[in-house]
Protein backbone atom coordinates (compact mmCIF):
# COMPACT_ATOMS: atom_id res chain seq x y z
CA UNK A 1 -73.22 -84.77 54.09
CA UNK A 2 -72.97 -88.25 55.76
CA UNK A 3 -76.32 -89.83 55.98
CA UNK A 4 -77.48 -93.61 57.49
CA UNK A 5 -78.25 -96.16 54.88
CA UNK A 6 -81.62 -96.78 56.13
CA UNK A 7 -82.30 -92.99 55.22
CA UNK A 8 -80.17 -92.54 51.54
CA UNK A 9 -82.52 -94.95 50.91
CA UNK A 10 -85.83 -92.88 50.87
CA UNK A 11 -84.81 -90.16 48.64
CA UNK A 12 -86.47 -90.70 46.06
CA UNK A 13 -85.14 -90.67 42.45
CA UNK A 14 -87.02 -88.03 40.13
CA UNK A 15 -90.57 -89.21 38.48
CA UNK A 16 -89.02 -88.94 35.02
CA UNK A 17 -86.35 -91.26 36.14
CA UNK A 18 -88.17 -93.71 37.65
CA UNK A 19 -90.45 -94.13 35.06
CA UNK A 20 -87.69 -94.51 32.62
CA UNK A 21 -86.27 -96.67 34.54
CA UNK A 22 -89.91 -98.86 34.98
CA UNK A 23 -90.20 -98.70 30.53
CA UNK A 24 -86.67 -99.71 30.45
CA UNK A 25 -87.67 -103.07 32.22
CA UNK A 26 -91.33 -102.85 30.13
CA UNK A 27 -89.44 -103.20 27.01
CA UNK A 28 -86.73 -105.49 28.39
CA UNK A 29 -89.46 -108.15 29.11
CA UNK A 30 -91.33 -107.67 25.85
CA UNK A 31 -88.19 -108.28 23.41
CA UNK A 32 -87.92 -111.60 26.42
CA UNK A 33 -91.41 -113.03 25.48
CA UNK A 34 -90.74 -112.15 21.62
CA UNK A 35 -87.50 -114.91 21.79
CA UNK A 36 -89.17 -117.17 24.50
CA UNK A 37 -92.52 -116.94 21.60
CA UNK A 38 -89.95 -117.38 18.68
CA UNK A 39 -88.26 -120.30 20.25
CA UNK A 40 -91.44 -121.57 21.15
CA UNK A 41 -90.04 -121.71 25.17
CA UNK A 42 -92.35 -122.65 28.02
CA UNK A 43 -95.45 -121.32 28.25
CA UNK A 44 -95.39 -121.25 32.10
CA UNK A 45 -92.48 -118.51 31.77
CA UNK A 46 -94.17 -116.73 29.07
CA UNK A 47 -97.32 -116.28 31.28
CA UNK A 48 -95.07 -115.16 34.06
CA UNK A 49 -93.14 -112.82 32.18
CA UNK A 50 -96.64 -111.28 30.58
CA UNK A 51 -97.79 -111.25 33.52
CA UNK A 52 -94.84 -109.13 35.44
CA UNK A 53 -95.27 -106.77 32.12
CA UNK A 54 -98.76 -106.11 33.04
CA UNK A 55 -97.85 -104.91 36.62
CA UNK A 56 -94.88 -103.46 35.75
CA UNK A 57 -97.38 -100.83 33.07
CA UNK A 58 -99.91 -100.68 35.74
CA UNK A 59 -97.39 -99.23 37.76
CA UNK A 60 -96.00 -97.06 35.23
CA UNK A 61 -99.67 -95.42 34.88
CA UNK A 62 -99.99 -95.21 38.74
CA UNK A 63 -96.77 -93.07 38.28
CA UNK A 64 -98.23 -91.14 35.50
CA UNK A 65 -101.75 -90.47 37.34
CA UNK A 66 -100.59 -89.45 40.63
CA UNK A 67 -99.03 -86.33 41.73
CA UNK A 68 -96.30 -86.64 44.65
CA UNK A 69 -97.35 -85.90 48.00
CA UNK A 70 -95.02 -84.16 49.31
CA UNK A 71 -92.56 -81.68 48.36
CA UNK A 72 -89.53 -83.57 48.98
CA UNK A 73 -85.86 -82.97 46.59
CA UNK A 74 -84.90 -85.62 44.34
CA UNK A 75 -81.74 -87.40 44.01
CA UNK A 76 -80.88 -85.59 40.62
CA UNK A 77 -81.85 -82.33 42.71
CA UNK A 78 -79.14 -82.70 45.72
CA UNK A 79 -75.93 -82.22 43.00
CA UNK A 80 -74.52 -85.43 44.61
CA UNK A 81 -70.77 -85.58 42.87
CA UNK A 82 -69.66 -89.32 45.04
CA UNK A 83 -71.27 -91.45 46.90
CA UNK A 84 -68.98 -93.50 49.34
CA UNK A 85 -70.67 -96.08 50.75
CA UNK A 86 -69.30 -97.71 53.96
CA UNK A 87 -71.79 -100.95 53.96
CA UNK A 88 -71.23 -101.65 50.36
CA UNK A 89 -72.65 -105.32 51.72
CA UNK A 90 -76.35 -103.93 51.82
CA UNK A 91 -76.14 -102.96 48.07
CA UNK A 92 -74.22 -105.85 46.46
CA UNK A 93 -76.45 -107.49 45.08
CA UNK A 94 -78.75 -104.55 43.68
């Protein structure tokens, strides 16, 4: 199947993946704000972080609450083996 960028780029990955994915960064920013706390860093970056943590859960329980939509496949539901990628410049720095 060859496919544009601009449309690989709205299938959407599987609700259990994504919010893995979303506690994954959760729990990456809490252990952050745990050293930044320990070290006693900036307070200004601890406030961000916290404060990136508590949008981050919100959307994780906008995930949880809401049923999809539509009834669209899933990446993990195509059986996608490669992906080659001819504008490798639009996902570089992802």
């Amino acid at each position: 199947m060859i496919i544009g960028h601009s449309q690989f780029e709205k299938i959407p990955l599987s609700l259990e993946r994504q919010q893995n994915l979303l506690q994954e960064q959760i729990d990456d920013i809490t252990e952050g704000i745990k050293a930044l706390k320990s070290d006693h860093g900036q307070r200004y970056t601890v406030k961000q972080m916290e404060k990136t943590k508590i949008k981050l859960q919100d959307r994780l329980k906008g995930m949880t609450d809401n049923k999809r939509k539509d009834n669209v496949l899933d990446f993990e539901e195509m059986g996608i083996d490669r992906l080659f990628v001819d504008e490798a410049h639009h996902y570089k720095d992802l």
